[in-house]
C-alpha atoms as a PDB file:
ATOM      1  CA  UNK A   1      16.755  20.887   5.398  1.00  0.00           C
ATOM      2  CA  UNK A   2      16.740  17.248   5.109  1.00  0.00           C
ATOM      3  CA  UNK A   3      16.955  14.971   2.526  1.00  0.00           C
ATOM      4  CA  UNK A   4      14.646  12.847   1.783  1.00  0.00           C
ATOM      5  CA  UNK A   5      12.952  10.105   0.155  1.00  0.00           C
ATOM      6  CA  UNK A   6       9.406   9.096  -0.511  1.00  0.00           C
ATOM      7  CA  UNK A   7       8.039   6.204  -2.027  1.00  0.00           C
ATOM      8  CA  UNK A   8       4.353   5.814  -2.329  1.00  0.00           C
ATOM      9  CA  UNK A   9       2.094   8.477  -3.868  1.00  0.00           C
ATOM     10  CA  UNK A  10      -1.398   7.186  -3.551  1.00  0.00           C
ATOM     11  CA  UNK A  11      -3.974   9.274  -1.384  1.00  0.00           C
ATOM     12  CA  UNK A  12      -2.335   9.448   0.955  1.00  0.00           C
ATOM     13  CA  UNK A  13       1.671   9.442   0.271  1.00  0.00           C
ATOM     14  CA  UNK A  14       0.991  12.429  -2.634  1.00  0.00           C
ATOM     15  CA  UNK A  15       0.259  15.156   0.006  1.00  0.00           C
ATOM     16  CA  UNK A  16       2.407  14.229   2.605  1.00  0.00           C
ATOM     17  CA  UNK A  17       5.413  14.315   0.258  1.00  0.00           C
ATOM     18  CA  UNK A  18       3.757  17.823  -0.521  1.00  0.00           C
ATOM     19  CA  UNK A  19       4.004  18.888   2.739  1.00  0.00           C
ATOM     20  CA  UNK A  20       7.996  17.692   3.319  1.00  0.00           C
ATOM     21  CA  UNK A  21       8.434  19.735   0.384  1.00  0.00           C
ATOM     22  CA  UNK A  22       6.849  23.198   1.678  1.00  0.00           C
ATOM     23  CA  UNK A  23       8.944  22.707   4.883  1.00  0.00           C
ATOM     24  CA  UNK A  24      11.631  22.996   3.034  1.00  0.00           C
ATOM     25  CA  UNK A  25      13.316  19.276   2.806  1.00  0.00           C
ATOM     26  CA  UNK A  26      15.233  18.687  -0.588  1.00  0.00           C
ATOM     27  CA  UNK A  27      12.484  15.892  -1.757  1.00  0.00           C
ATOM     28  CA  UNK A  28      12.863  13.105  -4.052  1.00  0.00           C
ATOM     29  CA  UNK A  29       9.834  10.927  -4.959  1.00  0.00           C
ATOM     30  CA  UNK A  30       9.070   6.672  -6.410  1.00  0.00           C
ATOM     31  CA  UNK A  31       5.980   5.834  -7.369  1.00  0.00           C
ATOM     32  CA  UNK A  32       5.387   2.866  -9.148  1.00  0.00           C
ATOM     33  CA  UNK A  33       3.163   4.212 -11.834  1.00  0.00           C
ATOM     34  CA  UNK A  34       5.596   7.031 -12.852  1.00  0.00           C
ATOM     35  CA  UNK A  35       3.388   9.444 -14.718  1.00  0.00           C
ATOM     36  CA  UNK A  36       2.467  10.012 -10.476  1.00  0.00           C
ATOM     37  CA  UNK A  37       5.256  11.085  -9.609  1.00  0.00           C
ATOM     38  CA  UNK A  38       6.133  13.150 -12.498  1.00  0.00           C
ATOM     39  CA  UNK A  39       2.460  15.263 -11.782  1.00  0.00           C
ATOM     40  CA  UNK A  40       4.040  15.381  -7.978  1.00  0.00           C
ATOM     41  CA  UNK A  41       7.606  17.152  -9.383  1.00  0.00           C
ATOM     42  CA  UNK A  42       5.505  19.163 -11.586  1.00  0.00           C
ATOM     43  CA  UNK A  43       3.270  20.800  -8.894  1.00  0.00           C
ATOM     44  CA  UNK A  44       5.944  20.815  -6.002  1.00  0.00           C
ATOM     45  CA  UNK A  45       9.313  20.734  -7.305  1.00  0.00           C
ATOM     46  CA  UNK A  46      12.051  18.304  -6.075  1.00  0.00           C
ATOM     47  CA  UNK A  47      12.845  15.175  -8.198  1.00  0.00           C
ATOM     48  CA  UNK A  48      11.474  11.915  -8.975  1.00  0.00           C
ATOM     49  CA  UNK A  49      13.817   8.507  -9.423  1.00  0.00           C
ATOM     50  CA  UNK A  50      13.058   5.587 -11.098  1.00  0.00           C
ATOM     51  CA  UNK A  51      13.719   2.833  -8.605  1.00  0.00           C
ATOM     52  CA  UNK A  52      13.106   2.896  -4.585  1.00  0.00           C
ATOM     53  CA  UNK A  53      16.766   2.198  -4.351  1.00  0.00           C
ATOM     54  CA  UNK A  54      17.924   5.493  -6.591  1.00  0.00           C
ATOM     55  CA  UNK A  55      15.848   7.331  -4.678  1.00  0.00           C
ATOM     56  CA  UNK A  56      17.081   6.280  -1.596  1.00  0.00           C
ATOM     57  CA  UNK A  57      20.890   6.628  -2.736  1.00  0.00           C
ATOM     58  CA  UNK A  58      21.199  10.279  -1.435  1.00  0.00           C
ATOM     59  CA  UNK A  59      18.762  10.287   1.051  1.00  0.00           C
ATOM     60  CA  UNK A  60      19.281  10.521   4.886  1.00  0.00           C
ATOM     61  CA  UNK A  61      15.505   9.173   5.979  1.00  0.00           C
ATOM     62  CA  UNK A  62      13.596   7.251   3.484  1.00  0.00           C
ATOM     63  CA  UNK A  63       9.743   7.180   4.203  1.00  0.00           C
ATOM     64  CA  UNK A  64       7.527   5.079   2.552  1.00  0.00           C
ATOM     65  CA  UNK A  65       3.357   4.612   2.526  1.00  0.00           C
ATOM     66  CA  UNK A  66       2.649   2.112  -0.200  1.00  0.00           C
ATOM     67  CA  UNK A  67      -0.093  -0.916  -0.267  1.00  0.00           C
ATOM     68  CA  UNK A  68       0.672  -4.024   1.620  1.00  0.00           C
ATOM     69  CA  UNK A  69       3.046  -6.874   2.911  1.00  0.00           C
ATOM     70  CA  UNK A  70       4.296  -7.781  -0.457  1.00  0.00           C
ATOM     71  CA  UNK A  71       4.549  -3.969  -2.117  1.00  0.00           C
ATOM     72  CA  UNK A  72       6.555  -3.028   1.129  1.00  0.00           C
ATOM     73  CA  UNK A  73       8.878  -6.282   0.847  1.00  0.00           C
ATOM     74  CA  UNK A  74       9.707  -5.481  -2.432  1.00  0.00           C
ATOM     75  CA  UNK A  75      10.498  -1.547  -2.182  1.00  0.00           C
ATOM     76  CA  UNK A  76      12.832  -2.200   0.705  1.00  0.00           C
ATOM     77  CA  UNK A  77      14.267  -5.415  -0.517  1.00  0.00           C
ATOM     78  CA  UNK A  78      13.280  -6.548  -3.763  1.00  0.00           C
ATOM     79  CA  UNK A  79      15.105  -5.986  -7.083  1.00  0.00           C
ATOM     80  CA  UNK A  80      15.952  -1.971  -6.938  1.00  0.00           C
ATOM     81  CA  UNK A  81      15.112  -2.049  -3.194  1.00  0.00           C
ATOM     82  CA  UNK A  82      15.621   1.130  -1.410  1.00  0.00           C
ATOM     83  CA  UNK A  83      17.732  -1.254   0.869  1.00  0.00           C
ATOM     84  CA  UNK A  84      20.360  -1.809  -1.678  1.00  0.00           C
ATOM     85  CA  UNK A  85      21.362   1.793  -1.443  1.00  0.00           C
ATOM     86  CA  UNK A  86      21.153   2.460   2.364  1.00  0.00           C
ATOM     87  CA  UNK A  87      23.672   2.071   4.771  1.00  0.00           C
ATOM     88  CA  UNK A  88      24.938   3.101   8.058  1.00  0.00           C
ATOM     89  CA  UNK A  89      23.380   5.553  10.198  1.00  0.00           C
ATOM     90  CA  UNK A  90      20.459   5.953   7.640  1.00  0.00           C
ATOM     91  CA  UNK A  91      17.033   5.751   8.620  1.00  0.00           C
ATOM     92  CA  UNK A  92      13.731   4.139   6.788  1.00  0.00           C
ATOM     93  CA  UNK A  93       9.887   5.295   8.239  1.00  0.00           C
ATOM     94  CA  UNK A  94       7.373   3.287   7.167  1.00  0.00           C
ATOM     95  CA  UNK A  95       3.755   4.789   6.902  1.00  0.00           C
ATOM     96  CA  UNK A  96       2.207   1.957   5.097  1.00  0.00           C
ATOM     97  CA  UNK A  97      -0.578  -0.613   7.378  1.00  0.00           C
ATOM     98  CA  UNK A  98       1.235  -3.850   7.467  1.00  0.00           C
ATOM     99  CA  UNK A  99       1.526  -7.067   9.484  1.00  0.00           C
ATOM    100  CA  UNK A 100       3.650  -6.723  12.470  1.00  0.00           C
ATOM    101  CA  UNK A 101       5.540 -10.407  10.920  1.00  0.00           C
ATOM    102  CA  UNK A 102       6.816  -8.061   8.248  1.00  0.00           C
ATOM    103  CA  UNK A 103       7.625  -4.734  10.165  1.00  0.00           C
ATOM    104  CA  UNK A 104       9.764  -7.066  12.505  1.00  0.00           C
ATOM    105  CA  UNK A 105      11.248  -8.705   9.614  1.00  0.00           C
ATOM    106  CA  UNK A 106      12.537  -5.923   7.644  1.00  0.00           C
ATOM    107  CA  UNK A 107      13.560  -4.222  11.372  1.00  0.00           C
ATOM    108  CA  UNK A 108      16.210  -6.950  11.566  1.00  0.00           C
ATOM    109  CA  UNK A 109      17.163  -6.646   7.720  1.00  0.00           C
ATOM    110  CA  UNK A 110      17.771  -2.834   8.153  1.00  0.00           C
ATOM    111  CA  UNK A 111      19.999  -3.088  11.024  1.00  0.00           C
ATOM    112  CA  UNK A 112      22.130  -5.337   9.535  1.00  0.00           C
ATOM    113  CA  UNK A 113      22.930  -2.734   7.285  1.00  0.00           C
ATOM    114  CA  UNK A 114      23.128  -0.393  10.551  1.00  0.00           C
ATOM    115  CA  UNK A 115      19.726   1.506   9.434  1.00  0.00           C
ATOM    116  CA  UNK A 116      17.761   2.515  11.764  1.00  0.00           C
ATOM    117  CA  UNK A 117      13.618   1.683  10.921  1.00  0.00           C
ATOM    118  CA  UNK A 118      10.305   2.916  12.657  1.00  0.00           C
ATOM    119  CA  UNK A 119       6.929   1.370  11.671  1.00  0.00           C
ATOM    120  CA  UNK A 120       4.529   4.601  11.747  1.00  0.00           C
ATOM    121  CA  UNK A 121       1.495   3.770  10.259  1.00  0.00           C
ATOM    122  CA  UNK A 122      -1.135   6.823   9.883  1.00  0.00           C
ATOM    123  CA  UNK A 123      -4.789   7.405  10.615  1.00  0.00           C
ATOM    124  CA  UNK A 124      -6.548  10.246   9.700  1.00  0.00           C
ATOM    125  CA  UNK A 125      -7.649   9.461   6.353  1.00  0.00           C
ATOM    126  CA  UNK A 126      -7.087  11.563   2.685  1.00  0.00           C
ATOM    127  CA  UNK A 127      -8.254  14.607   4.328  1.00  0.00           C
ATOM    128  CA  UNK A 128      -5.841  14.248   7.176  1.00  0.00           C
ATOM    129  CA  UNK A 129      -3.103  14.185   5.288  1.00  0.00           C
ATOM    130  CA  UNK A 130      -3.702  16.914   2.729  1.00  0.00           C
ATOM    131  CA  UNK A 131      -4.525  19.189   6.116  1.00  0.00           C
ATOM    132  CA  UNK A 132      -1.524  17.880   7.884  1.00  0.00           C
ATOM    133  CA  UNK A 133      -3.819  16.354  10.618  1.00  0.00           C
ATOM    134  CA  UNK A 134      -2.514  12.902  10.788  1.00  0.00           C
ATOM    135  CA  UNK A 135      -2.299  10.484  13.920  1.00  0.00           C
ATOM    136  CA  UNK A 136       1.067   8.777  13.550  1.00  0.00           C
ATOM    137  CA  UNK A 137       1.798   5.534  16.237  1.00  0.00           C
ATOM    138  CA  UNK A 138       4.703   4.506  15.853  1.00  0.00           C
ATOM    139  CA  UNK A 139       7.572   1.334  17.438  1.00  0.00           C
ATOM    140  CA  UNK A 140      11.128   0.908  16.968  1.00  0.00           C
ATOM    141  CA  UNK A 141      13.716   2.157  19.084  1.00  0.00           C
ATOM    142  CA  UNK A 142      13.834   5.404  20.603  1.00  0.00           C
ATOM    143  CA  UNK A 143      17.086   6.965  18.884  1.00  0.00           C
ATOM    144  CA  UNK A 144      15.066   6.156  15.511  1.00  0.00           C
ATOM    145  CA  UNK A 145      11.965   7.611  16.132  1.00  0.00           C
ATOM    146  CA  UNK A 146      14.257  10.961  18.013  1.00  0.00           C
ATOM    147  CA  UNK A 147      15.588  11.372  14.782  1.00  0.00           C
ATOM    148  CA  UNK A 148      12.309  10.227  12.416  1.00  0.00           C
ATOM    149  CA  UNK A 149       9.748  12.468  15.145  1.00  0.00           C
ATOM    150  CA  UNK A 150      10.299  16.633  13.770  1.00  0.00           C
ATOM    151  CA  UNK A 151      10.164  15.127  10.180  1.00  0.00           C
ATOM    152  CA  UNK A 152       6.806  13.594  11.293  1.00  0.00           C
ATOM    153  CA  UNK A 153       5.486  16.300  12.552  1.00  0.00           C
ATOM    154  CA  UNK A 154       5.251  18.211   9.127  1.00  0.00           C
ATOM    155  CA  UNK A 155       2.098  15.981   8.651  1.00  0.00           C
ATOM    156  CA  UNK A 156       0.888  15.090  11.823  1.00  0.00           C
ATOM    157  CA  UNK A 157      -1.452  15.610  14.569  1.00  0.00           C
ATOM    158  CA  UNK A 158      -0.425  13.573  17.215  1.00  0.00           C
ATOM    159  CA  UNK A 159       2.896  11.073  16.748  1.00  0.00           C
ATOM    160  CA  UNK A 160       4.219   9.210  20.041  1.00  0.00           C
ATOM    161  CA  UNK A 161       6.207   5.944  20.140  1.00  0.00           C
ATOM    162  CA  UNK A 162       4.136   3.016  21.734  1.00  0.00           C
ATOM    163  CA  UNK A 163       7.574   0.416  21.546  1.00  0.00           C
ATOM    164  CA  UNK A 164       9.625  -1.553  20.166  1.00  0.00           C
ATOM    165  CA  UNK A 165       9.396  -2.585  16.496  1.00  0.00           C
ATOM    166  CA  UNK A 166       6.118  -4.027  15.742  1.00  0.00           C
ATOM    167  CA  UNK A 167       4.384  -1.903  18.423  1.00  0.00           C
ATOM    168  CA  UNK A 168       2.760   0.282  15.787  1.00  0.00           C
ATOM    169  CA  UNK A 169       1.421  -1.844  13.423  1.00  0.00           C
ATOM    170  CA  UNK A 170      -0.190  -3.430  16.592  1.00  0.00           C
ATOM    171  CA  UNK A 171      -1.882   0.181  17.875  1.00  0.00           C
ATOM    172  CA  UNK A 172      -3.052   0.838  14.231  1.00  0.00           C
ATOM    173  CA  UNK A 173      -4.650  -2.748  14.547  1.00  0.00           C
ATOM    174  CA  UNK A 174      -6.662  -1.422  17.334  1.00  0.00           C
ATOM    175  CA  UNK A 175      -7.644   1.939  15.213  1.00  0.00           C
ATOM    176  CA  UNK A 176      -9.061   0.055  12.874  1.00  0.00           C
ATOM    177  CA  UNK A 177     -10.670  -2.384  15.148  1.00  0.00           C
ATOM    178  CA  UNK A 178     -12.371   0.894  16.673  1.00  0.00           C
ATOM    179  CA  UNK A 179     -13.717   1.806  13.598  1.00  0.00           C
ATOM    180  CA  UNK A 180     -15.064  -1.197  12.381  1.00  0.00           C
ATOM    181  CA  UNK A 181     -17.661  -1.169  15.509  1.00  0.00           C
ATOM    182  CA  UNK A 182     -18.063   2.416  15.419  1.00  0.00           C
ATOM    183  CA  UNK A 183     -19.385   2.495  11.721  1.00  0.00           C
ATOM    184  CA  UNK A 184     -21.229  -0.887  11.963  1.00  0.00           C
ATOM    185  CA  UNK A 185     -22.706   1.294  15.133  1.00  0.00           C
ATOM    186  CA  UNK A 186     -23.364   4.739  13.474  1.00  0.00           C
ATOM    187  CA  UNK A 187     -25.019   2.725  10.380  1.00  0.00           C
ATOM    188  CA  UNK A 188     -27.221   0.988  12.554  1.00  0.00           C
ATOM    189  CA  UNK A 189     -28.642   4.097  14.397  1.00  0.00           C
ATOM    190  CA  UNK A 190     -29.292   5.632  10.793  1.00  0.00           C
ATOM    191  CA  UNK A 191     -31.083   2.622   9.491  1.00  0.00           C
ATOM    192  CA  UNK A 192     -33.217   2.287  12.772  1.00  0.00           C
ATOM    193  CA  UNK A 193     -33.912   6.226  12.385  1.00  0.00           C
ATOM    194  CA  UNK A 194     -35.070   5.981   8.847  1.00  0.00           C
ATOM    195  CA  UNK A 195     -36.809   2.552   9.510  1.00  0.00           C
ATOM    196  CA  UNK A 196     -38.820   4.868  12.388  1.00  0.00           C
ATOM    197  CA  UNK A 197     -39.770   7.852  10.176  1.00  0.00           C
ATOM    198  CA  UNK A 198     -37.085   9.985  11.939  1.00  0.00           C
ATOM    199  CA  UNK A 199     -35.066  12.583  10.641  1.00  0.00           C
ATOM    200  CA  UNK A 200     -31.501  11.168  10.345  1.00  0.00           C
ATOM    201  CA  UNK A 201     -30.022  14.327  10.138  1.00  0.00           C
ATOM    202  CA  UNK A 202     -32.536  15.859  13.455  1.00  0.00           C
ATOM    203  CA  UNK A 203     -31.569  12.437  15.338  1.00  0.00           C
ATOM    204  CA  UNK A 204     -27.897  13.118  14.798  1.00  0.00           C
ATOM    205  CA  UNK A 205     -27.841  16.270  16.134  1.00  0.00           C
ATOM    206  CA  UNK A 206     -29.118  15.694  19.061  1.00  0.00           C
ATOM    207  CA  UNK A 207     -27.180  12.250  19.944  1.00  0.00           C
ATOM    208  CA  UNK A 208     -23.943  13.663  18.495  1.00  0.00           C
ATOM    209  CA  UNK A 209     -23.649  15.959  21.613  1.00  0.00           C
ATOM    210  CA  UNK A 210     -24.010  13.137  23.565  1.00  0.00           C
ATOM    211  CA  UNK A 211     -22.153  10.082  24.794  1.00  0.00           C
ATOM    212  CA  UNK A 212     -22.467   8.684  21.731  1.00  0.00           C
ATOM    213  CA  UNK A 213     -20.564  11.100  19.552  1.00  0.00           C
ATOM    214  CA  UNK A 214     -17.847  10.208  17.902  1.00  0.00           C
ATOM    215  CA  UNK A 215     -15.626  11.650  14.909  1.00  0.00           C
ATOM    216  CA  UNK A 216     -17.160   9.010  12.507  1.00  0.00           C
ATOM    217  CA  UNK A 217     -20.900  10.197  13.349  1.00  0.00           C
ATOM    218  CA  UNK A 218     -19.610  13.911  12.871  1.00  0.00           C
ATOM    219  CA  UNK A 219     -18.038  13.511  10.107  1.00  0.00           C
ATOM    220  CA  UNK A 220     -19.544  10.856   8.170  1.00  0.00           C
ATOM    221  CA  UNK A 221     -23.519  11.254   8.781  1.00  0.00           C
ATOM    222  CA  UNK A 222     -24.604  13.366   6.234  1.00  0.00           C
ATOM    223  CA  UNK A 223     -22.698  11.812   3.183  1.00  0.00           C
ATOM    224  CA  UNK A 224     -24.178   8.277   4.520  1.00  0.00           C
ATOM    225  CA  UNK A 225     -27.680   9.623   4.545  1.00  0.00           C
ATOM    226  CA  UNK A 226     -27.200  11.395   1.335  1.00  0.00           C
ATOM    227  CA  UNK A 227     -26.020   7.724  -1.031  1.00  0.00           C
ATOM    228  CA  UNK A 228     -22.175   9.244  -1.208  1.00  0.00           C
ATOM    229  CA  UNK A 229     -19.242   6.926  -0.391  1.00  0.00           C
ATOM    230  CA  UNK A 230     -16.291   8.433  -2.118  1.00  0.00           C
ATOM    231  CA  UNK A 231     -14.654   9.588   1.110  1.00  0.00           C
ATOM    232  CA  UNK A 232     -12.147   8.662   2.784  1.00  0.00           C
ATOM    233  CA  UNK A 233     -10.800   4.915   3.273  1.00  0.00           C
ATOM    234  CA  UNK A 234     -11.405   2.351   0.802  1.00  0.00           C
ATOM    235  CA  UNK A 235     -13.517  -1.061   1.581  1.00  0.00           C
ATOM    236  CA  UNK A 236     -10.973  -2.753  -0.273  1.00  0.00           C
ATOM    237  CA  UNK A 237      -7.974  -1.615   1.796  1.00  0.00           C
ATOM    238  CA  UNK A 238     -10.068  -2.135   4.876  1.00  0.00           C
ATOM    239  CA  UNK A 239     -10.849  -5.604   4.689  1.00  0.00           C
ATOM    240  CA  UNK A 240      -6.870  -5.768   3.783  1.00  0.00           C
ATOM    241  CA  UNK A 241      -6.471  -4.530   7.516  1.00  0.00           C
ATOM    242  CA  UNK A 242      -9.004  -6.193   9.149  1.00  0.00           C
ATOM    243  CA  UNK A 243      -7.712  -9.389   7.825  1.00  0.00           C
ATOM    244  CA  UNK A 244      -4.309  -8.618   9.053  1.00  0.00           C
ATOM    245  CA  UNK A 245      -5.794  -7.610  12.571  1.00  0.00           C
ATOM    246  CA  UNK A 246      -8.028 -11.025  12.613  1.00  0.00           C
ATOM    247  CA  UNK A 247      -4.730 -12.955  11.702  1.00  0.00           C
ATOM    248  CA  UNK A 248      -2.913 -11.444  14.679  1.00  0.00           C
ATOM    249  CA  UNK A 249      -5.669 -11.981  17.048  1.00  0.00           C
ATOM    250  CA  UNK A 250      -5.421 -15.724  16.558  1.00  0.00           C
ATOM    251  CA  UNK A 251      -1.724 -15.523  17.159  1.00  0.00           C
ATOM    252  CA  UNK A 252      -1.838 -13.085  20.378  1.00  0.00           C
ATOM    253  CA  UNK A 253      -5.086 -15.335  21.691  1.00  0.00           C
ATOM    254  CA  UNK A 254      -7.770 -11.912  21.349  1.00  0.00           C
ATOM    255  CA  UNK A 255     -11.064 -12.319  20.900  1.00  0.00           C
ATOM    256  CA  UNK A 256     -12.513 -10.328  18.108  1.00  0.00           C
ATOM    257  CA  UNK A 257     -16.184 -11.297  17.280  1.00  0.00           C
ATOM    258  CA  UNK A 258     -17.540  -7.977  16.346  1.00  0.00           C
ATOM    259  CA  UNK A 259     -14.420  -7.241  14.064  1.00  0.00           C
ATOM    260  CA  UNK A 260     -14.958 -10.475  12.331  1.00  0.00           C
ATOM    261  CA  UNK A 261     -18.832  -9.933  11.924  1.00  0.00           C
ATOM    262  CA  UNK A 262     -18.070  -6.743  10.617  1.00  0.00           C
ATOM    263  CA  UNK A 263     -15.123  -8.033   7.989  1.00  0.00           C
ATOM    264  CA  UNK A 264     -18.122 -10.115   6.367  1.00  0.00           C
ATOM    265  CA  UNK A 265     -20.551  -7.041   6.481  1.00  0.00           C
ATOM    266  CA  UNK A 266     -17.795  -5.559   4.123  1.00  0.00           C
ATOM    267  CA  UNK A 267     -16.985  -8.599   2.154  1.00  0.00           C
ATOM    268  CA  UNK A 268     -21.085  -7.854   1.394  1.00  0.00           C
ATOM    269  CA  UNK A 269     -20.596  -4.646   0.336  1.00  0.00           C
ATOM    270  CA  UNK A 270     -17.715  -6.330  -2.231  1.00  0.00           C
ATOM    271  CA  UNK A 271     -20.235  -8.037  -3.597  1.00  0.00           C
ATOM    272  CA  UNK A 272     -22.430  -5.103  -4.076  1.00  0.00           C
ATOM    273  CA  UNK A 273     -19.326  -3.770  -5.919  1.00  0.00           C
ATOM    274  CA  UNK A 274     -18.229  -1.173  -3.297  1.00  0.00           C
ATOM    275  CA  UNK A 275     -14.820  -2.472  -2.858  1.00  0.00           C
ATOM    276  CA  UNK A 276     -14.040   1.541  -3.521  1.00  0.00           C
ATOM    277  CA  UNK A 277     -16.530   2.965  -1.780  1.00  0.00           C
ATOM    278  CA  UNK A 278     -15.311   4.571   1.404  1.00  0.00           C
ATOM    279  CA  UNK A 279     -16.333   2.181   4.918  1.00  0.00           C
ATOM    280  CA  UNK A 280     -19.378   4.397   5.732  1.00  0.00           C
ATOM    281  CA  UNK A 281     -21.055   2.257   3.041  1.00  0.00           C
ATOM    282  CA  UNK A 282     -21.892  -0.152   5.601  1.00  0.00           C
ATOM    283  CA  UNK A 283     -24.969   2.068   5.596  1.00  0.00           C
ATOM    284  CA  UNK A 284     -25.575   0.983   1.801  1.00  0.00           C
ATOM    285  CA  UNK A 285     -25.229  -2.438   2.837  1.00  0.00           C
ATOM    286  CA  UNK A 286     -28.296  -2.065   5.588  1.00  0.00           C
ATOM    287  CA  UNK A 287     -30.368  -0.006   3.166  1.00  0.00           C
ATOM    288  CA  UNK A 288     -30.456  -2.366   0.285  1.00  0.00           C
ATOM    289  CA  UNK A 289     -31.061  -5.292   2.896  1.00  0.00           C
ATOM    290  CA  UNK A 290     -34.280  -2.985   3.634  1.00  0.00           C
ATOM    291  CA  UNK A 291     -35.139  -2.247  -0.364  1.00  0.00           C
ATOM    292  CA  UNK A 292     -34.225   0.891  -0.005  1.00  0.00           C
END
C-alpha cells in the first residue's frame, strides 16, 4: 500500500483515483469544486483535503490530471501548492496535457526540493480510464518513473518512458496530432458515403477490415452517423491541445498544415456551439455545410 495523492477529478482523474483505491493504496483526493471530491470519498472511501498542499502533506507520490498550464502551475506552486508540502525523496506524476515549457519548468522547481517529477499524460479517453485501459507516455528520469511505473499500471494499458522531462508532453503532442487527421479522415469518408447514397454503416464494415481501419472508425462510426457527440474528448479541450502542439511546432521548426486546417475545422464547430461535443463532431461540421 502506498500513499497517495490525487488532485483532479474531472472525467478522467474521478476513476483513476477509483482504481488506486481498489488496489488497495491509502487515497486522499483535491478537487477544486469540493462537493467532487466529497461524492469520490463517499463511493470509494479514503479522504478528501482541502488544499493540493494538505493533500500532499502525507503522501509519498502525488498524481495530478487537472486542466491546463495555469491550473497545473497553481496546484503545484501556487498559494496551497502541493509543492509547499513535499520534500525530499517524494515524487509528483502529472497526468494532465500541458506544454512541455511548463513540464520542464516545474521539473526544475521539484528537484530543488529533491522531488522527483514525471510528465505522464494519458490517452485513452473517459472510457479508458474507467476500464483501466489507458496509454500512459511518459519523460523524466528513469529512477522517477521506476518508482511512479507499478502505481501506473493500476490504470493503464501501455506506460513506457520516451525521456527526459518534457519527452511526454511531446509524444502526447503527436497522439493528438494523429487524431486530428484521422477524424478529419473518418468524417470525410462518411460525408462522401452519405453524399453517394451509401450505407455508412455497410461502407464501414467493409473498409474497417481494411488498411484503413483504425480505432477512431471502430469506435466512433456509428455514434457519428447517428447525430451523438457526447463521447469521449471534448472540442474545447482539444483545440486547448492542438494549440499547444501548433505552438511547439513553430519552436521545434515542424510543419503541421493538416493539424492547423483541422484546429479551424474545430474552432467551426465552436461556433456551432459544440465546444462540448466530443471531436467526432467534425462530422456535424461537414453535414450542416451540406444542409443536412
Amino acid at each position: 500500500m502506498t500513499k497517495i495523492a490525487f488532485l483532479g477529478l474531472g472525467v478522467m482523474g474521478y476513476p483513476m483515483a477509483g482504481h488506486l483505491k481498489a488496489a488497495g493504496h491509502d487515497v486522499t483526493v483535491y478537487n477544486r469544486t469540493a462537493a467532487k471530491a466529497e461524492k469520490w470519498v463517499a463511493e470509494h472511501g479514503g479522504a478528501m483535503a482541502a488544499t493540493p498542499a494538505e493533500a500532499a502533506e502525507e503522501a509519498e507520490i502525488v498524481l495530478a490530471c487537472v486542466g491546463n498550464d495555469d491550473d497545473l502551475r497553481q496546484v503545484c506552486t501556487g498559494m496551497g501548492g502541493a509543492f509547499e508540502t513535499m520534500g525530499e525523496g517524494k515524487l509528483f506524476v502529472d497526468h494532465t496535457t500541458v506544454s512541455a515549457k511548463v513540464t520542464r519548468e516545474l521539473y526544475e522547481a521539484a528537484a530543488g526540493k529533491g522531488v522527483g517529477f514525471v510528465d505522464a499524460p494519458i490517452s485513452g479517453g473517459q472510457a479508458g480510464a474507467e476500464n483501466a485501459q489507458l496509454s500512459i507516455m511518459c519523460g523524466g528520469d528513469q529512477d522517477a518513473y521506476d518508482r511512479a511505473e507499478p502505481v501506473m499500471q493500476t490504470y493503464a494499458k501501455m506506460c513506457r518512458r520516451i525521456g527526459e522531462s518534457g519527452a511526454g508532453q511531446m509524444t502526447k503532442m503527436c497522439n493528438q496530432i494523429a487524431i486530428a487527421g484521422l477524424v478529419q479522415g473518418l468524417s470525410e469518408a462518411l460525408h462522401f458515403a452519405e453524399q453517394a447514397g451509401l450505407d455508412g454503416r455497410a461502407v464501414v464494415e467493409v473498409i474497417s477490415q481494411g488498411a484503413a481501419g483504425s480505432w477512431q472508425m471502430s469506435n466512433r462510426y456509428e455514434t457519428m452517423l447517428d447525430d451523438h457527440f457526447e463521447h469521449g474528448f471534448a472540442v474545447n479541450w482539444m483545440r486547448k491541445d492542438l494549440g499547444i502542439c501548433l505552438s511547439t511546432a513553430d519552436e521545434t521548426g515542424a510543419t503541421l498544415p493538416v493539424t492547423a486546417l483541422v484546429d479551424q475545422f474545430y474552432k467551426d464547430v465552436q461556433a456551432m456551439g459544440g465546444g462540448r461535443w466530443d471531436t467526432s463532431s467534425l462530422f456535424k461540421r461537414l453535414r450542416a455545410l451540406a444542409g443536412d
